[in-house]
N, C-alpha and C. Protein backbone atom coordinates (compact mmCIF):
# COMPACT_ATOMS: atom_id res chain seq x y z
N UNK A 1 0.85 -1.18 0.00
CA UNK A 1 0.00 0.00 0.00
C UNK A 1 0.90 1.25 0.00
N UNK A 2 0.71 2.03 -0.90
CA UNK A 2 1.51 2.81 -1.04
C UNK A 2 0.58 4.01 -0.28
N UNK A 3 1.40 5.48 -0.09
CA UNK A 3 0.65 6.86 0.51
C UNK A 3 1.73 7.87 0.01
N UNK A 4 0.37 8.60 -0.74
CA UNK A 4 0.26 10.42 -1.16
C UNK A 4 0.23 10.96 -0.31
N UNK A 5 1.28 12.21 -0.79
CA UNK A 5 1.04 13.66 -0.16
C UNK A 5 0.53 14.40 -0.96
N UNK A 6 -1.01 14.85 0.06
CA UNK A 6 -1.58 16.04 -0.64
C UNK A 6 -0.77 17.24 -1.74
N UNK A 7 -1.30 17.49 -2.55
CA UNK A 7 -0.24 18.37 -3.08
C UNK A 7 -0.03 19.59 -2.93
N UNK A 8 1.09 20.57 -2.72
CA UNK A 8 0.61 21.79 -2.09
C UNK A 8 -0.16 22.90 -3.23
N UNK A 9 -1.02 23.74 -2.58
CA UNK A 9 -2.01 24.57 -3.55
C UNK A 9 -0.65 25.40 -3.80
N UNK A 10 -1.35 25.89 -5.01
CA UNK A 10 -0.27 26.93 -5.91
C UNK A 10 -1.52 28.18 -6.22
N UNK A 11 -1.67 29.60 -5.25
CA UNK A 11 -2.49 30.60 -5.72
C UNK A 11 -2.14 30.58 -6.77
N UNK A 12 -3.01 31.72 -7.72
CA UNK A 12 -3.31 32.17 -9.15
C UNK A 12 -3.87 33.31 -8.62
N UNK A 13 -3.77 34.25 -9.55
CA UNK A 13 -4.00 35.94 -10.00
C UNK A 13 -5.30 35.82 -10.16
N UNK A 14 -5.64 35.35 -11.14
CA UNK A 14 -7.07 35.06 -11.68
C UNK A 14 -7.67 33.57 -12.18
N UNK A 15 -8.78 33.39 -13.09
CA UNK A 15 -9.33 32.08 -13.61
C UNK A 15 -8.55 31.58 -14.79
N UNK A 16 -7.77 32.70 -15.25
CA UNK A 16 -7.29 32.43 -16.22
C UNK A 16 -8.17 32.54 -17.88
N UNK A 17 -8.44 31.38 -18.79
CA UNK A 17 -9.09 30.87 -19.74
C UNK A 17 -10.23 30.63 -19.20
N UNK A 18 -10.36 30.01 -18.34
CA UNK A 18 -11.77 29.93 -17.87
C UNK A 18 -12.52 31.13 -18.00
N UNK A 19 -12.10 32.06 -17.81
CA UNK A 19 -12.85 33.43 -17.50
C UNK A 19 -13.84 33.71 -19.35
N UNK A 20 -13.04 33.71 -20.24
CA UNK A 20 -13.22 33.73 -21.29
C UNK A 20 -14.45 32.63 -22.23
N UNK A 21 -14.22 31.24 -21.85
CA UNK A 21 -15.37 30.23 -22.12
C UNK A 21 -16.39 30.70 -21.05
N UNK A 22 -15.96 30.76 -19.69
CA UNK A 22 -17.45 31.40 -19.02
C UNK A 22 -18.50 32.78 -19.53
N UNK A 23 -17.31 33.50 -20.15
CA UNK A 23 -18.37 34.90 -20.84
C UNK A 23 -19.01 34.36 -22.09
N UNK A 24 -18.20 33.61 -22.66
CA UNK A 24 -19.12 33.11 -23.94
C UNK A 24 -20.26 31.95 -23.69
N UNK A 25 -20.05 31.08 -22.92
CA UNK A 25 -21.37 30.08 -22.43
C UNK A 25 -22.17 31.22 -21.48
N UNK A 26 -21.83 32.44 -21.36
CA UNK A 26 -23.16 33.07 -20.60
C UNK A 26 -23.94 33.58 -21.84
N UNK A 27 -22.97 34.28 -22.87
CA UNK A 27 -23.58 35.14 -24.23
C UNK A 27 -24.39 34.22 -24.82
N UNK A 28 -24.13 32.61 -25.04
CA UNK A 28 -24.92 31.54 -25.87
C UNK A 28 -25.68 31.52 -24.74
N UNK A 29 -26.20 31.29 -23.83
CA UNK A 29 -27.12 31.23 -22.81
C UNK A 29 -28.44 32.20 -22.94
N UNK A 30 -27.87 33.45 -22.70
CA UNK A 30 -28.70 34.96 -23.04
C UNK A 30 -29.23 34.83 -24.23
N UNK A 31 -28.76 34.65 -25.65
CA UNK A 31 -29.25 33.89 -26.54
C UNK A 31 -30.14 32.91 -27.10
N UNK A 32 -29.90 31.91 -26.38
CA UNK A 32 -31.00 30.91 -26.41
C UNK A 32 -31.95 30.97 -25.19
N UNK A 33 -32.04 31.30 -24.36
CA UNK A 33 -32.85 31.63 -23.72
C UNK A 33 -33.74 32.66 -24.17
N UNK A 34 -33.42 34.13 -24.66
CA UNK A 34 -34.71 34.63 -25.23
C UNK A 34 -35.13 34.41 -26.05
N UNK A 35 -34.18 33.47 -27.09
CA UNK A 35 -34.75 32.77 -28.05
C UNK A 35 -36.05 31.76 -27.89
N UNK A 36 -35.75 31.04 -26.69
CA UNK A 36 -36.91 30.12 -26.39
C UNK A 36 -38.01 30.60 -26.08
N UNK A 37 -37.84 31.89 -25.05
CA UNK A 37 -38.75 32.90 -24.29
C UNK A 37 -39.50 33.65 -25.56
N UNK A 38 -38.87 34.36 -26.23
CA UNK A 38 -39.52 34.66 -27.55
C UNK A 38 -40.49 34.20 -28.53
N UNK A 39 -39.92 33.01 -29.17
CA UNK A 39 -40.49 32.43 -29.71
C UNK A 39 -41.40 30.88 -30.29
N UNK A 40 -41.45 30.80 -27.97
CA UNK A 40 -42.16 29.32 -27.77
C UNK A 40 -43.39 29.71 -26.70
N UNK A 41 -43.27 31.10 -26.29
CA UNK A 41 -43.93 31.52 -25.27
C UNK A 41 -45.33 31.77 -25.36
N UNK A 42 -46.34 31.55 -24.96
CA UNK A 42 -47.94 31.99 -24.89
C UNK A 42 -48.45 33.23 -24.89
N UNK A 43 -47.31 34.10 -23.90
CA UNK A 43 -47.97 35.21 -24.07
C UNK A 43 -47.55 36.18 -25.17
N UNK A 44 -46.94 35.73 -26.98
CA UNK A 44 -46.44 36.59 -27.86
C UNK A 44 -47.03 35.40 -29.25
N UNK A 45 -48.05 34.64 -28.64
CA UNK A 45 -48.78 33.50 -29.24
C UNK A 45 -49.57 34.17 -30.66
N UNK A 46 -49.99 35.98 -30.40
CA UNK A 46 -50.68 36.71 -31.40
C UNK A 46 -50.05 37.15 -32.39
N UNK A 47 -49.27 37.22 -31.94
CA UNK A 47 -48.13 38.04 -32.32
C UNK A 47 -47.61 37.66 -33.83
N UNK A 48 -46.90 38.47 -35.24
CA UNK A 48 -46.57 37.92 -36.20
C UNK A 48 -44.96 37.51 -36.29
N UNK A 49 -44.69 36.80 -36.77
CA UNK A 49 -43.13 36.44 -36.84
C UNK A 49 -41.71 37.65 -36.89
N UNK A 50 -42.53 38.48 -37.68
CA UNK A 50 -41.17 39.57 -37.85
C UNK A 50 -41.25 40.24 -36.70
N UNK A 51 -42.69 40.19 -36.13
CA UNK A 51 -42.80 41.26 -34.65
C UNK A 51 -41.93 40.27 -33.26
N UNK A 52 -42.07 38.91 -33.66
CA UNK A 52 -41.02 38.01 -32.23
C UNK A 52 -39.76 38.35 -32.70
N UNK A 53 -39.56 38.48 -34.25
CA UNK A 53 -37.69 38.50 -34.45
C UNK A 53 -37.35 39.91 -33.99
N UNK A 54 -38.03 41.43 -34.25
CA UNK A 54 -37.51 42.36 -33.67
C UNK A 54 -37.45 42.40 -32.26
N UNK A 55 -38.81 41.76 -31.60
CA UNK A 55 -38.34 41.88 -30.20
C UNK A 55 -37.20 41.17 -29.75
N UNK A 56 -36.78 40.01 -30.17
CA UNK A 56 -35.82 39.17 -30.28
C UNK A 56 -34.51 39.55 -30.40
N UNK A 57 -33.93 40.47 -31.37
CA UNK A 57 -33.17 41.53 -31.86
C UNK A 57 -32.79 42.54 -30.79
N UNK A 58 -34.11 43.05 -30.33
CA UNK A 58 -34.03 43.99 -29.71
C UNK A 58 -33.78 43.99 -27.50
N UNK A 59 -34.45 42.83 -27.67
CA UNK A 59 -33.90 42.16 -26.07
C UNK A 59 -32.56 41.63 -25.50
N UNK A 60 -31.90 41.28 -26.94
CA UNK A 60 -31.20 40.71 -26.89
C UNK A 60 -29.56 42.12 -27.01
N UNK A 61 -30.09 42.35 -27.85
CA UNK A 61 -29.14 43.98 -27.73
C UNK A 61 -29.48 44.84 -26.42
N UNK A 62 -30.56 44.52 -25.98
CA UNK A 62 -30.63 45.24 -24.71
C UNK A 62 -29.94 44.36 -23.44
N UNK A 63 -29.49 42.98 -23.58
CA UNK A 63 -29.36 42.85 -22.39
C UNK A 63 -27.34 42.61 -22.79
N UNK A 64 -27.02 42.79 -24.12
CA UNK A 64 -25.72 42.93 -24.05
C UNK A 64 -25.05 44.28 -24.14
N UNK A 65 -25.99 45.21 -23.58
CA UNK A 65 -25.78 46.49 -23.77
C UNK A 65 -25.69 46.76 -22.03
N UNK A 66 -26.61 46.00 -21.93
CA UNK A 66 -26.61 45.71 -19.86
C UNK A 66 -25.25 45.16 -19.12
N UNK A 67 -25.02 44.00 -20.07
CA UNK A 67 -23.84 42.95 -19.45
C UNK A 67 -21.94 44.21 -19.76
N UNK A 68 -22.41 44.88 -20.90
CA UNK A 68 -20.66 45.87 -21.44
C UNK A 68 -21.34 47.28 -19.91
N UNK A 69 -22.38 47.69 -19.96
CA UNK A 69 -22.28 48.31 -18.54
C UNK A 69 -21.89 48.16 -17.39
N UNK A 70 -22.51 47.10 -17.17
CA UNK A 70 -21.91 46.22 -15.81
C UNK A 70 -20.67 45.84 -15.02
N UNK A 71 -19.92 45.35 -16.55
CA UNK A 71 -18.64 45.52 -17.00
C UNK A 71 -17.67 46.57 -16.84
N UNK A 72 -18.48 47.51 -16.81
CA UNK A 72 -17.31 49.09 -16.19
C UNK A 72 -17.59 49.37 -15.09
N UNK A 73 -17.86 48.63 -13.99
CA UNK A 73 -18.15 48.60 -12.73
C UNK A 73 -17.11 48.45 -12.44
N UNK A 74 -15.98 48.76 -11.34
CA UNK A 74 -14.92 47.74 -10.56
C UNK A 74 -15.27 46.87 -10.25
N UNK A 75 -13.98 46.15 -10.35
CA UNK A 75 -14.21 45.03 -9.95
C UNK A 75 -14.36 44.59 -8.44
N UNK A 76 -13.49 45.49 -7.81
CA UNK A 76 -13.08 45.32 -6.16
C UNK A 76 -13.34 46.59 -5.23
N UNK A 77 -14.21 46.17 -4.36
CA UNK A 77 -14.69 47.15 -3.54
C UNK A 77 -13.54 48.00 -3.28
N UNK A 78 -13.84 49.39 -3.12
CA UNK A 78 -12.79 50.28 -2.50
C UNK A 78 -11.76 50.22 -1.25
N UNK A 79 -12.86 49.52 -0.08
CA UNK A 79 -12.21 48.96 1.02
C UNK A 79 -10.95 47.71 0.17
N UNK A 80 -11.25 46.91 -0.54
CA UNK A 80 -10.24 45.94 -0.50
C UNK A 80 -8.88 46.73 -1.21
N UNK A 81 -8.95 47.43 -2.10
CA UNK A 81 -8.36 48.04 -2.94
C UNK A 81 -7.04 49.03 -1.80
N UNK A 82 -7.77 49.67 -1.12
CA UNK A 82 -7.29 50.09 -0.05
C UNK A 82 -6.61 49.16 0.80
N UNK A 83 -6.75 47.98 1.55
CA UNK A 83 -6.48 47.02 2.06
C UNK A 83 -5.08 46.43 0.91
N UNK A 84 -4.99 46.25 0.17
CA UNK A 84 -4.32 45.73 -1.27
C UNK A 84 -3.27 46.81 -1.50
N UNK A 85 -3.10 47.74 -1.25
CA UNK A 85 -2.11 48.97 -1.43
C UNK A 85 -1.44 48.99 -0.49
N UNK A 86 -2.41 48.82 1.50
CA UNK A 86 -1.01 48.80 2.23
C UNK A 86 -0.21 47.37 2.37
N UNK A 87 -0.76 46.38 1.66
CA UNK A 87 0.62 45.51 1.75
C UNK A 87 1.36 45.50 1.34
C-alpha cells in the first residue's frame, strides 16, 4: 500500500481561460434563452413572426448592452483596494 502527499495549492491571479469560455457560455445562454422565451412563449402567441424577431433583436441587444455596462463597474470594492495597497 503505497501513501500520497496532498499536493501543495499553488495561488493564481485570476481564472485564467476559464474566465473567457465562461463569458461566452453566458452570451450563448442569453441567446438561447430569449430565443426560447420569444419564440415558444404563450404570451407573444398573437403576435406575427417579424414582430417576435424584432423583439428578439431587440432584447437581446438590450441585455448585451446591460452585461458591457456592468462591465465598467470595478471590480473590487474600494475597502479591498485600499487594504491591497497597504501591503
Amino acid at each position: 500500500c503505497k501513501q500520497y502527499r496532498r499536493p501543495i495549492p499553488r495561488g493564481a491571479e485570476d481564472i485564467g481561460t476559464w474566465e473567457g469560455i465562461l463569458d461566452f457560455m453566458s452570451s450563448v445562454a442569453v441567446f438561447t434563452n430569449l430565443a426560447v422565451v420569444v419564440f415558444t412563449s404563450d404570451l407573444l402567441e398573437d403576435e406575427s413572426t417579424l414582430t417576435k424577431v424584432i423583439l428578439f433583436v431587440a432584447a437581446e441587444h438590450g441585455v448585451f448592452v446591460l452585461r458591457y455596462l456592468l462591465s465598467l463597474l470595478p471590480n473590487k470594492p474600494k475597502t479591498v483596494v485600499i487594504q491591497l495597497q497597504r501591503q
